[in-house]
PDB file of N, CA and C in Angstrom:
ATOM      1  N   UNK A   1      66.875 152.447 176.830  1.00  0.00           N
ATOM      2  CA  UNK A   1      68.140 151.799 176.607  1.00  0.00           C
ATOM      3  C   UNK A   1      68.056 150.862 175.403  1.00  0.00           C
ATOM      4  N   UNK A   2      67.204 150.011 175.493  1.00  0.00           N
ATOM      5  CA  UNK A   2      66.557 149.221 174.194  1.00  0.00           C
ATOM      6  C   UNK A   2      66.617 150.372 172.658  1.00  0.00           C
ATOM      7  N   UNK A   3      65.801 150.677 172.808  1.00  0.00           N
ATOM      8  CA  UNK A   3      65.957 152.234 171.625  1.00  0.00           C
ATOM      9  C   UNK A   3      67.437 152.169 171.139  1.00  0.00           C
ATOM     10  N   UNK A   4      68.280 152.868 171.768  1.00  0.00           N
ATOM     11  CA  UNK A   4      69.445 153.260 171.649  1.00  0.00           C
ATOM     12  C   UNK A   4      70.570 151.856 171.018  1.00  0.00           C
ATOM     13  N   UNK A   5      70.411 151.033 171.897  1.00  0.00           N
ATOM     14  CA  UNK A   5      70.608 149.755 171.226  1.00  0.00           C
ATOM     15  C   UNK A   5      70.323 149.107 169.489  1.00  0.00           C
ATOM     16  N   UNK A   6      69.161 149.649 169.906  1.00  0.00           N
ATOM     17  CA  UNK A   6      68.520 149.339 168.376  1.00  0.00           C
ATOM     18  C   UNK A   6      69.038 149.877 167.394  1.00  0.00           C
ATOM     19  N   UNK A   7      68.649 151.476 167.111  1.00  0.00           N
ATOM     20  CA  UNK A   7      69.745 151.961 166.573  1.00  0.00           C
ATOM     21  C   UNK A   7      70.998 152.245 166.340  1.00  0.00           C
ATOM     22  N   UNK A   8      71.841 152.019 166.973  1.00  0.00           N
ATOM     23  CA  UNK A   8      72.894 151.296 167.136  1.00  0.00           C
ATOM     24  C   UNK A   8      72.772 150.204 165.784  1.00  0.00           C
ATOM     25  N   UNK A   9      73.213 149.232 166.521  1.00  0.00           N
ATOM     26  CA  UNK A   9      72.516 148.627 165.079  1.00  0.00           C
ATOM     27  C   UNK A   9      72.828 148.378 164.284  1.00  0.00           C
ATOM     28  N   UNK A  10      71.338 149.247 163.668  1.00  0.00           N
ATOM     29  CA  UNK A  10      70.557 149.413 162.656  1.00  0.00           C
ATOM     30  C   UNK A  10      71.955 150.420 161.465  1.00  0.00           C
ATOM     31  N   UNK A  11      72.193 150.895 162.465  1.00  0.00           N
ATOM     32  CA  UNK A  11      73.407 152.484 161.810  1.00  0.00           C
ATOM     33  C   UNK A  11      74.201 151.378 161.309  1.00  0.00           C
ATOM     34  N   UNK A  12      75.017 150.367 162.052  1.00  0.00           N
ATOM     35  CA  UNK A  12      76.072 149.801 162.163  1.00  0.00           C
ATOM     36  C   UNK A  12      75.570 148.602 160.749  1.00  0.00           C
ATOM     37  N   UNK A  13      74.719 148.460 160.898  1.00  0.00           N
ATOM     38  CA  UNK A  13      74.019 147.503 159.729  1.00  0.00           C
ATOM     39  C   UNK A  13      74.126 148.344 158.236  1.00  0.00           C
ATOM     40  N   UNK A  14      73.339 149.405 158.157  1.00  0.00           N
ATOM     41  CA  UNK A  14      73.177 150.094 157.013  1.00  0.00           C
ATOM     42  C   UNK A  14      75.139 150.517 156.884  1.00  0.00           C
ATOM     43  N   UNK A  15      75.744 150.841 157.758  1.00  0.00           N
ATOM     44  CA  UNK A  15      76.818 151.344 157.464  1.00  0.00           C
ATOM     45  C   UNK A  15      77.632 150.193 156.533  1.00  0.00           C
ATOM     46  N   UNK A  16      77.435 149.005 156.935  1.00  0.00           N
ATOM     47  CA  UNK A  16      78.295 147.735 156.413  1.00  0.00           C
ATOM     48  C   UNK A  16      77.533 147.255 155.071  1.00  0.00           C
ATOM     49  N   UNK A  17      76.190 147.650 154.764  1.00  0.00           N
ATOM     50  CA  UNK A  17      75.795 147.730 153.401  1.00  0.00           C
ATOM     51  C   UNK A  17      76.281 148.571 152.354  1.00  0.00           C
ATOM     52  N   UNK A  18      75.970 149.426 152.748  1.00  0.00           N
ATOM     53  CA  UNK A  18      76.728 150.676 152.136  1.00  0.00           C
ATOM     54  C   UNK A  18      78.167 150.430 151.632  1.00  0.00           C
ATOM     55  N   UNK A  19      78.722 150.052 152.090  1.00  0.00           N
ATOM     56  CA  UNK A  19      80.300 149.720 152.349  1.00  0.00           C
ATOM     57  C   UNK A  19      80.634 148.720 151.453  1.00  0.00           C
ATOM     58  N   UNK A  20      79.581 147.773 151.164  1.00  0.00           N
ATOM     59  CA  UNK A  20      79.661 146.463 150.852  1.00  0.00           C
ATOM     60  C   UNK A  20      79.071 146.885 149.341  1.00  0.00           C
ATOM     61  N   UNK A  21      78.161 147.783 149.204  1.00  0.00           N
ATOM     62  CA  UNK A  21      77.582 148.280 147.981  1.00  0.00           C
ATOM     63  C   UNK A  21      78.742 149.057 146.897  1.00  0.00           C
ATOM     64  N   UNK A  22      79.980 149.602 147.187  1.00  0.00           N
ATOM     65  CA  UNK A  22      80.768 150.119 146.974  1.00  0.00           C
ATOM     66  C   UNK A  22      81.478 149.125 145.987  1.00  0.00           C
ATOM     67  N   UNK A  23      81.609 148.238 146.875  1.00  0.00           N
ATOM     68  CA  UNK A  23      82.305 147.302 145.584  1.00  0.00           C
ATOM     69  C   UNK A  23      81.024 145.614 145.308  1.00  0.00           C
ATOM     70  N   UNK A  24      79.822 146.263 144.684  1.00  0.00           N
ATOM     71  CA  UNK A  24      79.156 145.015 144.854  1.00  0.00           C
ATOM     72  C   UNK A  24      78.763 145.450 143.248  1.00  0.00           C
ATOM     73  N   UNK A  25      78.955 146.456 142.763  1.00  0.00           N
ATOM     74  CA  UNK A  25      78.427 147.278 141.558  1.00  0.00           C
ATOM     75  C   UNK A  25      79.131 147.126 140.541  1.00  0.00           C
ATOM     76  N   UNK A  26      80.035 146.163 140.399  1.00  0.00           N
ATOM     77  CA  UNK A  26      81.066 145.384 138.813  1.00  0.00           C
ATOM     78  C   UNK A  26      79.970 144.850 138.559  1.00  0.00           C
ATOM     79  N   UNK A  27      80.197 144.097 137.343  1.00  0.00           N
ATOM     80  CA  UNK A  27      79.883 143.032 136.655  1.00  0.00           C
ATOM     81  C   UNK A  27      80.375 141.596 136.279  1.00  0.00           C
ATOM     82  N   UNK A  28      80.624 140.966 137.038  1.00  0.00           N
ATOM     83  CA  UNK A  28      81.557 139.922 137.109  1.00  0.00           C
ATOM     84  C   UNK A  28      81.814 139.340 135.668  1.00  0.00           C
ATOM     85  N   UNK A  29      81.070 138.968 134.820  1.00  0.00           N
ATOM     86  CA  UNK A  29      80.775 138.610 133.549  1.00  0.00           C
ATOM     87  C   UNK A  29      81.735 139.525 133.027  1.00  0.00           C
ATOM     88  N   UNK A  30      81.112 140.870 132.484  1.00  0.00           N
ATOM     89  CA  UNK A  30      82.210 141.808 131.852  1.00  0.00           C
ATOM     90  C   UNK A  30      83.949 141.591 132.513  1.00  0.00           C
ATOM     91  N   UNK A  31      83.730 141.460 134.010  1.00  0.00           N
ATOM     92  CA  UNK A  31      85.273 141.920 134.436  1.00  0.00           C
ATOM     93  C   UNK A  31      85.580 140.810 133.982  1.00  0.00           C
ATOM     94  N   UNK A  32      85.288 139.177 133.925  1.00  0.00           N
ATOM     95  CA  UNK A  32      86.100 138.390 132.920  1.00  0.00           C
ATOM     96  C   UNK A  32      86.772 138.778 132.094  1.00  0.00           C
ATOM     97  N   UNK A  33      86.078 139.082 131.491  1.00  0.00           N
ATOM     98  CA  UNK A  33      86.976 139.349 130.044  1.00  0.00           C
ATOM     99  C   UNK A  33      87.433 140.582 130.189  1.00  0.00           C
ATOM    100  N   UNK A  34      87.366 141.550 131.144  1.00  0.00           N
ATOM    101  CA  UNK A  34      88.445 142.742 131.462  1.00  0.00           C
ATOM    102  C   UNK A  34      89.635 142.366 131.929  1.00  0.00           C
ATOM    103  N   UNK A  35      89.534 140.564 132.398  1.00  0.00           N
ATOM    104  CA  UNK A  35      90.790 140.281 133.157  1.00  0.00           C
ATOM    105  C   UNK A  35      91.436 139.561 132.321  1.00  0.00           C
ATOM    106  N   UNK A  36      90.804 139.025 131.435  1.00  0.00           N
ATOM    107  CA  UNK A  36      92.015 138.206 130.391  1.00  0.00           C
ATOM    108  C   UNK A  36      92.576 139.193 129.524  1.00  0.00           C
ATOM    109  N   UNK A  37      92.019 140.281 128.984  1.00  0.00           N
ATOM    110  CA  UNK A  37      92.120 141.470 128.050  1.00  0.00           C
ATOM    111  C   UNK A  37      93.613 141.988 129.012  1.00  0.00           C
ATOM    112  N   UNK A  38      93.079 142.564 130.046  1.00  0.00           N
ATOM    113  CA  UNK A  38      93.906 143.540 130.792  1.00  0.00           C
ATOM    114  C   UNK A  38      95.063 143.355 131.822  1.00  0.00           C
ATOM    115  N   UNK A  39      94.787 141.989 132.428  1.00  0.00           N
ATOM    116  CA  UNK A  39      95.555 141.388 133.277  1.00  0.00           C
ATOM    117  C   UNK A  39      96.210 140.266 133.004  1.00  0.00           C
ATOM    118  N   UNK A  40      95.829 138.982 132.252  1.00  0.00           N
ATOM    119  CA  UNK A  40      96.494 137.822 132.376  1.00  0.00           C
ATOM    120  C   UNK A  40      97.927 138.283 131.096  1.00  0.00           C
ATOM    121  N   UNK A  41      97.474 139.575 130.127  1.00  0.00           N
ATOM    122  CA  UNK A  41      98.701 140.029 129.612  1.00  0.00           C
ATOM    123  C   UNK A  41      99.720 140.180 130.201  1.00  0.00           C
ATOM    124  N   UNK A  42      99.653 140.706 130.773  1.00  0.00           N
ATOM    125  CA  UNK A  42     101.118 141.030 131.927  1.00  0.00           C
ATOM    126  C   UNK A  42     101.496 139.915 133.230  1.00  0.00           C
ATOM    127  N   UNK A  43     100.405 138.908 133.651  1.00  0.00           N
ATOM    128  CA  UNK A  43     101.059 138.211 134.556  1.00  0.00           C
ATOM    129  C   UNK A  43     100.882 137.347 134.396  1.00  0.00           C
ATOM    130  N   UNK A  44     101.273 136.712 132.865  1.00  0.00           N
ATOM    131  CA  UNK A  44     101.456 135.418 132.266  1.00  0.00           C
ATOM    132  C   UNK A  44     100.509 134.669 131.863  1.00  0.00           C
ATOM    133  N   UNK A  45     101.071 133.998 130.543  1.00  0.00           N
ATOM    134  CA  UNK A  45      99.689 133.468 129.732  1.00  0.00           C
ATOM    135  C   UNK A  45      98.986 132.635 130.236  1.00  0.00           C
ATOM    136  N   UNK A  46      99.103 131.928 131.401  1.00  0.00           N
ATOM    137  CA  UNK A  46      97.912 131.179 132.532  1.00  0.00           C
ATOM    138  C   UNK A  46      97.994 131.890 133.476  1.00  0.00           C
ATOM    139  N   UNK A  47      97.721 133.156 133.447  1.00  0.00           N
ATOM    140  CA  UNK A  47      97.689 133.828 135.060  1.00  0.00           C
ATOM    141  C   UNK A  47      98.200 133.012 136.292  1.00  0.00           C
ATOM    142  N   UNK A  48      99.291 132.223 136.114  1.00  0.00           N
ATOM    143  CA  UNK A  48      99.617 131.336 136.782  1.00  0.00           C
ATOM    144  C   UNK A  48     100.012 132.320 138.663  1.00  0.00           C
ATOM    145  N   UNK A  49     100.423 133.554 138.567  1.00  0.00           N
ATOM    146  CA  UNK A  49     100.863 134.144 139.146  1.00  0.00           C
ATOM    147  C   UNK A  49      99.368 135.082 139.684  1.00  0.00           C
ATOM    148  N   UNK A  50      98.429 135.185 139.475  1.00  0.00           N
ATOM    149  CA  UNK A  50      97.366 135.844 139.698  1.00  0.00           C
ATOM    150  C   UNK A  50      96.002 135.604 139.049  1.00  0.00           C
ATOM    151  N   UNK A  51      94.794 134.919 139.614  1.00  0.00           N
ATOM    152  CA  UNK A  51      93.629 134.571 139.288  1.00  0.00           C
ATOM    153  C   UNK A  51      92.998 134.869 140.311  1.00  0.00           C
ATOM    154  N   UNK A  52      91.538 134.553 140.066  1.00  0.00           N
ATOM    155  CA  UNK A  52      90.552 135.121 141.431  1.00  0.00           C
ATOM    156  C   UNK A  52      90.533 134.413 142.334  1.00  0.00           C
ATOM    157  N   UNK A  53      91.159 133.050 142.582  1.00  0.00           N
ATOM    158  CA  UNK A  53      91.968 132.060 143.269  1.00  0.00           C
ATOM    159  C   UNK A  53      93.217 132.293 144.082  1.00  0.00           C
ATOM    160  N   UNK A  54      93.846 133.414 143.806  1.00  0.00           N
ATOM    161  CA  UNK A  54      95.332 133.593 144.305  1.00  0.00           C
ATOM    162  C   UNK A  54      94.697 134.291 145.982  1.00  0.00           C
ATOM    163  N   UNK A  55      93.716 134.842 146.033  1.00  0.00           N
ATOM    164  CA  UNK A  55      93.614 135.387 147.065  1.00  0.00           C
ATOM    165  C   UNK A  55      91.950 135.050 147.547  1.00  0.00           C
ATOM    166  N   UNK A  56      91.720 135.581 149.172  1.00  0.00           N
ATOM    167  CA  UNK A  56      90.556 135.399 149.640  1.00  0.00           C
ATOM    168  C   UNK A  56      89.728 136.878 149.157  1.00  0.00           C
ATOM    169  N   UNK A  57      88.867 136.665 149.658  1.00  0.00           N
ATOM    170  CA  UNK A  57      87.381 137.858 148.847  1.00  0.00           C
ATOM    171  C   UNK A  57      87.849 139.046 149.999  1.00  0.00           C
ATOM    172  N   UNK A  58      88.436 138.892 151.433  1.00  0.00           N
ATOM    173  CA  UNK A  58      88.598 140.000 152.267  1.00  0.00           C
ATOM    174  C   UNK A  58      90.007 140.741 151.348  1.00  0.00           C
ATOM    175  N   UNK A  59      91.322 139.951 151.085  1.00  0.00           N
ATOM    176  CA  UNK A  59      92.113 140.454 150.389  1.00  0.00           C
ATOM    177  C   UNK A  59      92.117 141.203 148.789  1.00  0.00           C
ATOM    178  N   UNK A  60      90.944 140.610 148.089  1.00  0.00           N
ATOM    179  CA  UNK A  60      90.522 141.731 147.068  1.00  0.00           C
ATOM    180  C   UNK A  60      89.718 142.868 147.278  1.00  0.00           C
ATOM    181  N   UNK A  61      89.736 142.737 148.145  1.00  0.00           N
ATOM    182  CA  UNK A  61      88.390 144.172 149.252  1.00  0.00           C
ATOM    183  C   UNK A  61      89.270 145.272 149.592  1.00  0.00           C
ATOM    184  N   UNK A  62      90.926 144.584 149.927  1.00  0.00           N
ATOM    185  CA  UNK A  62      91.836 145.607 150.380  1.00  0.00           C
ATOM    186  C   UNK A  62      93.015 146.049 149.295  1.00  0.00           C
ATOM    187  N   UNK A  63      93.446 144.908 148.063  1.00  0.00           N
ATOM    188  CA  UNK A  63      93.927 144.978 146.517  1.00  0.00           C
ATOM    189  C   UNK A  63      93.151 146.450 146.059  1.00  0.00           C
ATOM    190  N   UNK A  64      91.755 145.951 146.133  1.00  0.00           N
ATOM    191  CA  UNK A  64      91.237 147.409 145.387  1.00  0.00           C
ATOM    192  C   UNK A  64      91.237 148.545 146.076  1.00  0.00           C
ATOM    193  N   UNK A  65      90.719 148.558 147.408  1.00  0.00           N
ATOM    194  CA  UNK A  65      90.700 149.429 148.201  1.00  0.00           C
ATOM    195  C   UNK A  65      91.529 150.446 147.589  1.00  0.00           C
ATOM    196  N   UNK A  66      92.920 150.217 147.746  1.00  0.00           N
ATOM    197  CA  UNK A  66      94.116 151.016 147.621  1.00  0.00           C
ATOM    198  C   UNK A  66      95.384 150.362 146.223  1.00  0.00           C
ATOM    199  N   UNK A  67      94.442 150.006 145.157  1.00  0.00           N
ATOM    200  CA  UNK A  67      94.906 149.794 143.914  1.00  0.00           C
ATOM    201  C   UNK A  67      96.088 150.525 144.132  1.00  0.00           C
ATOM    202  N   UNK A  68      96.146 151.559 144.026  1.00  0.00           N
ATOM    203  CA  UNK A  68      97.239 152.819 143.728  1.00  0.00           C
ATOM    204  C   UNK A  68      98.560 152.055 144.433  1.00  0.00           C
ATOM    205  N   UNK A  69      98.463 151.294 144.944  1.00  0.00           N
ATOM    206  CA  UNK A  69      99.498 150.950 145.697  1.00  0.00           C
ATOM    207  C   UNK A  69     100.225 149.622 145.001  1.00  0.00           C
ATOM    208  N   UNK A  70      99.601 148.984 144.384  1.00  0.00           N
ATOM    209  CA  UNK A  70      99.841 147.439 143.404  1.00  0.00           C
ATOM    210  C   UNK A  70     100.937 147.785 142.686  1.00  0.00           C
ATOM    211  N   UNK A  71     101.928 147.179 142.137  1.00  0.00           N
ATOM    212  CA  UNK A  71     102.939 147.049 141.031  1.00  0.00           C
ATOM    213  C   UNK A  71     102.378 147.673 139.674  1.00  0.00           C
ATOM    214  N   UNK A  72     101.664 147.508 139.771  1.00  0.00           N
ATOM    215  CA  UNK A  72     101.166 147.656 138.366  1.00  0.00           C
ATOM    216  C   UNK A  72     100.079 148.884 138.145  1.00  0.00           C
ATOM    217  N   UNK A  73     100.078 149.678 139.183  1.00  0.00           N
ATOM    218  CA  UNK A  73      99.284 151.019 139.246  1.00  0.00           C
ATOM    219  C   UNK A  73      99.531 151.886 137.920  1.00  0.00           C
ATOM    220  N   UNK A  74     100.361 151.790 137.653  1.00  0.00           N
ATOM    221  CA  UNK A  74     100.422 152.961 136.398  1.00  0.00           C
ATOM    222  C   UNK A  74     100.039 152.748 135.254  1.00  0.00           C
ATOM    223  N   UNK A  75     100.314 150.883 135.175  1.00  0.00           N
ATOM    224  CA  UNK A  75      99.166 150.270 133.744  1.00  0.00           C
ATOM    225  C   UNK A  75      97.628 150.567 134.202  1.00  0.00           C
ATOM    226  N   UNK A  76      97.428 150.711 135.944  1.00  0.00           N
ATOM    227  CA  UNK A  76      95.643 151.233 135.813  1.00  0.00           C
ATOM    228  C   UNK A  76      95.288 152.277 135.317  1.00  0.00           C
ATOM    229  N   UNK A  77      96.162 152.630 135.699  1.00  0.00           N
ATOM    230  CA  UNK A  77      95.526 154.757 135.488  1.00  0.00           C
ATOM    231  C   UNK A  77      94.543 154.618 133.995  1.00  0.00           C
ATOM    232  N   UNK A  78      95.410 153.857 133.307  1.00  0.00           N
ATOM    233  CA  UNK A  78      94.476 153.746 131.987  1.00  0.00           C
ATOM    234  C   UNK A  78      93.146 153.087 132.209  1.00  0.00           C
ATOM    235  N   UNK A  79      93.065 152.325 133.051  1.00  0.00           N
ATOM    236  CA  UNK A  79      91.726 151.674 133.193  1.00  0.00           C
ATOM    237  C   UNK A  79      90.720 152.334 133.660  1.00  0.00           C
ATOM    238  N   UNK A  80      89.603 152.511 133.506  1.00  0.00           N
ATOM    239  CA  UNK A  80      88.716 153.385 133.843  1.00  0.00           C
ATOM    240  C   UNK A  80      87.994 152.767 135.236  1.00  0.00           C
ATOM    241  N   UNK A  81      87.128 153.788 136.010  1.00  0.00           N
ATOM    242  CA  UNK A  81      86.934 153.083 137.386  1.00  0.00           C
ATOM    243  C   UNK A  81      86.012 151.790 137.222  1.00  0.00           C
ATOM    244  N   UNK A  82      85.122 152.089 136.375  1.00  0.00           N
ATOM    245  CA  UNK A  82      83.994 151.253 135.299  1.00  0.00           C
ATOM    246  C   UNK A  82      84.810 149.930 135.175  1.00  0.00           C
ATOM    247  N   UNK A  83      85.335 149.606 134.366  1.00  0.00           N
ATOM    248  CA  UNK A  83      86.090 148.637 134.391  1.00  0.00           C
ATOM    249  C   UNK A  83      87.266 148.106 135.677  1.00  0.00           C
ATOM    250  N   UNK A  84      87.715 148.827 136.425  1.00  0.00           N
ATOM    251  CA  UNK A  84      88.246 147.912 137.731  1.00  0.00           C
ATOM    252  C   UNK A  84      87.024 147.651 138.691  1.00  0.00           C
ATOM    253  N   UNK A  85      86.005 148.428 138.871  1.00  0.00           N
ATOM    254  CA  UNK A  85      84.620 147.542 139.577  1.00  0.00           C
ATOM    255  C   UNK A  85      84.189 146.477 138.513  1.00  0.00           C
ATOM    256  N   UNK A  86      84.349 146.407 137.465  1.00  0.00           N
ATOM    257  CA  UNK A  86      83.927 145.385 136.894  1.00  0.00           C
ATOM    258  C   UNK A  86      84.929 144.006 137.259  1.00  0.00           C
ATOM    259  N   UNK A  87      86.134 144.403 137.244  1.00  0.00           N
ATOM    260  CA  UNK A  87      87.225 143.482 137.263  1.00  0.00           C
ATOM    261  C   UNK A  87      87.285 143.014 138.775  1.00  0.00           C
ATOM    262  N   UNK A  88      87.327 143.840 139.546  1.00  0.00           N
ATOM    263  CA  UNK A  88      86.957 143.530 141.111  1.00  0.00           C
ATOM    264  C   UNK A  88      86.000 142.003 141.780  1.00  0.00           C
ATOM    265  N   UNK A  89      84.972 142.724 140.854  1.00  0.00           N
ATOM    266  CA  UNK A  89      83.806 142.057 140.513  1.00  0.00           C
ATOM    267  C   UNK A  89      83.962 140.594 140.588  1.00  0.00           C
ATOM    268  N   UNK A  90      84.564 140.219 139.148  1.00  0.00           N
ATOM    269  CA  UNK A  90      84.889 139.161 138.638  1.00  0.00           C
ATOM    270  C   UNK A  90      85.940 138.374 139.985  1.00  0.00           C
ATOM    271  N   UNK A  91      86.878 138.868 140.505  1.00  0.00           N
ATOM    272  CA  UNK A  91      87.783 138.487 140.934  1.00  0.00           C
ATOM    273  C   UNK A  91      87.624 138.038 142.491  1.00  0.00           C
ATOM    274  N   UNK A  92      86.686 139.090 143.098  1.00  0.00           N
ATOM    275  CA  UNK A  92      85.988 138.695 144.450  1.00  0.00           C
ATOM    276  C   UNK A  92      85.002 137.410 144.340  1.00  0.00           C
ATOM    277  N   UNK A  93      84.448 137.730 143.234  1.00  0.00           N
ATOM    278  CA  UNK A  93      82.906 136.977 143.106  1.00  0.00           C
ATOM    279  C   UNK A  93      83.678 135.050 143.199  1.00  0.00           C
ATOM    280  N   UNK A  94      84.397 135.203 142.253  1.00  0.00           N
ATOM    281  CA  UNK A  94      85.718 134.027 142.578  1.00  0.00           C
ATOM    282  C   UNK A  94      86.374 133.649 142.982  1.00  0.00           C
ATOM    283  N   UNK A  95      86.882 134.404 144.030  1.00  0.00           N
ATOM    284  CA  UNK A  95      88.061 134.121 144.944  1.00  0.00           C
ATOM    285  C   UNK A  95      88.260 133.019 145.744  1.00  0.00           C
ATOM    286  N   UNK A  96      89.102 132.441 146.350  1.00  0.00           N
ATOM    287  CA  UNK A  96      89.039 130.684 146.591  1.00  0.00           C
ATOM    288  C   UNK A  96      88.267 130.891 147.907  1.00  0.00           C
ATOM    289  N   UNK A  97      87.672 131.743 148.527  1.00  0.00           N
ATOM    290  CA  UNK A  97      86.799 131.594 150.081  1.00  0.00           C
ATOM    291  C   UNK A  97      85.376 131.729 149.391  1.00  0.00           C
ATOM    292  N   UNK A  98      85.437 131.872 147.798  1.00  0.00           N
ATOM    293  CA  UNK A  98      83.838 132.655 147.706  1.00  0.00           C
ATOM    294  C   UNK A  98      83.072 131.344 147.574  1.00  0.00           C
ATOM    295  N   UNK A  99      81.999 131.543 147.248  1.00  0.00           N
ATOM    296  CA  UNK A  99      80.517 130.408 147.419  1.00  0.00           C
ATOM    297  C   UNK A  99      81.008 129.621 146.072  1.00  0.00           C
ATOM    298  N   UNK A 100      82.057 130.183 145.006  1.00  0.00           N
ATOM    299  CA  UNK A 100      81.963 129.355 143.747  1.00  0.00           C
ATOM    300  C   UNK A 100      83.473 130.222 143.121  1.00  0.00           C
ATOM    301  N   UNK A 101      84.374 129.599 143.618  1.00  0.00           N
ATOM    302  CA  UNK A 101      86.212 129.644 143.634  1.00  0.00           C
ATOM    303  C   UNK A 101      85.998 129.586 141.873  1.00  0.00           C
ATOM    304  N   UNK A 102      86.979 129.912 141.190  1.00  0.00           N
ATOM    305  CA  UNK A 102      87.198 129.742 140.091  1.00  0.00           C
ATOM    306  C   UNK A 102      87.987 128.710 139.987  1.00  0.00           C
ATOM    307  N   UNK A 103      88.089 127.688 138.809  1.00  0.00           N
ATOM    308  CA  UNK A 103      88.804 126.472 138.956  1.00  0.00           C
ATOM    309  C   UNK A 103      89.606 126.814 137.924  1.00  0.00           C
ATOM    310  N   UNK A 104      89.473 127.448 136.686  1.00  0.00           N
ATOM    311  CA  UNK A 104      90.259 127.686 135.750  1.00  0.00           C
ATOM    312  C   UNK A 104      89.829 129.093 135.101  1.00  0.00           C
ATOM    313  N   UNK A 105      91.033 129.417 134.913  1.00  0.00           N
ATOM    314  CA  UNK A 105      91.134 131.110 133.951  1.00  0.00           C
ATOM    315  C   UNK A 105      91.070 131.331 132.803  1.00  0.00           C
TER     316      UNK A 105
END
């Protein structure tokens, strides 16, 4: 019973790495400047309306998840996946619940 437990787990462990590895692979550094380049264009010259501050790190987990779904999906299509894990990146790594919120954009 122990056994079974264990693995258990262990599955349930590796599964939530994995998962977590998916979007752990930006570059926060680069997606900076993918986000002033690509984003603060369109939602105002202080991103007053959107920074890595506007939301918690679980809500950019589900933003990207299903990008396709955002207002602004059709300005992504141009973006390459490379660059929205990068931008992700940047934006989770900051987000006002993370270990180090962004204070300014």
């Amino acid at each position: 019973m122990k056994r079974s437990s264990i693995g258990i787990v262990t599955a349930l462990i590796l599964a939530l790495a994995v998962a977590s590895l998916a979007f752990a692979e930006g570059n926060a550094r680069k997606g900076k400047f993918l986000y002033r380049a690509k984003c603060r264009t369109c939602h105002g010259a202080t991103a007053s309306d959107l920074s890595p501050n506007s939301k918690t790190q679980a809500d950019w987990k589900k933003t990207f998840a299903k990008w396709e779904g955002i207002k602004c999906a059709k300005d992504w299509k141009a973006v390459s996946a490379e660059d929205r894990a990068d931008i992700f990146a940047y934006l989770h790594d900051y987000a006002k619940d993370s270990p180090s919120p962004a204070k300014c954009n």
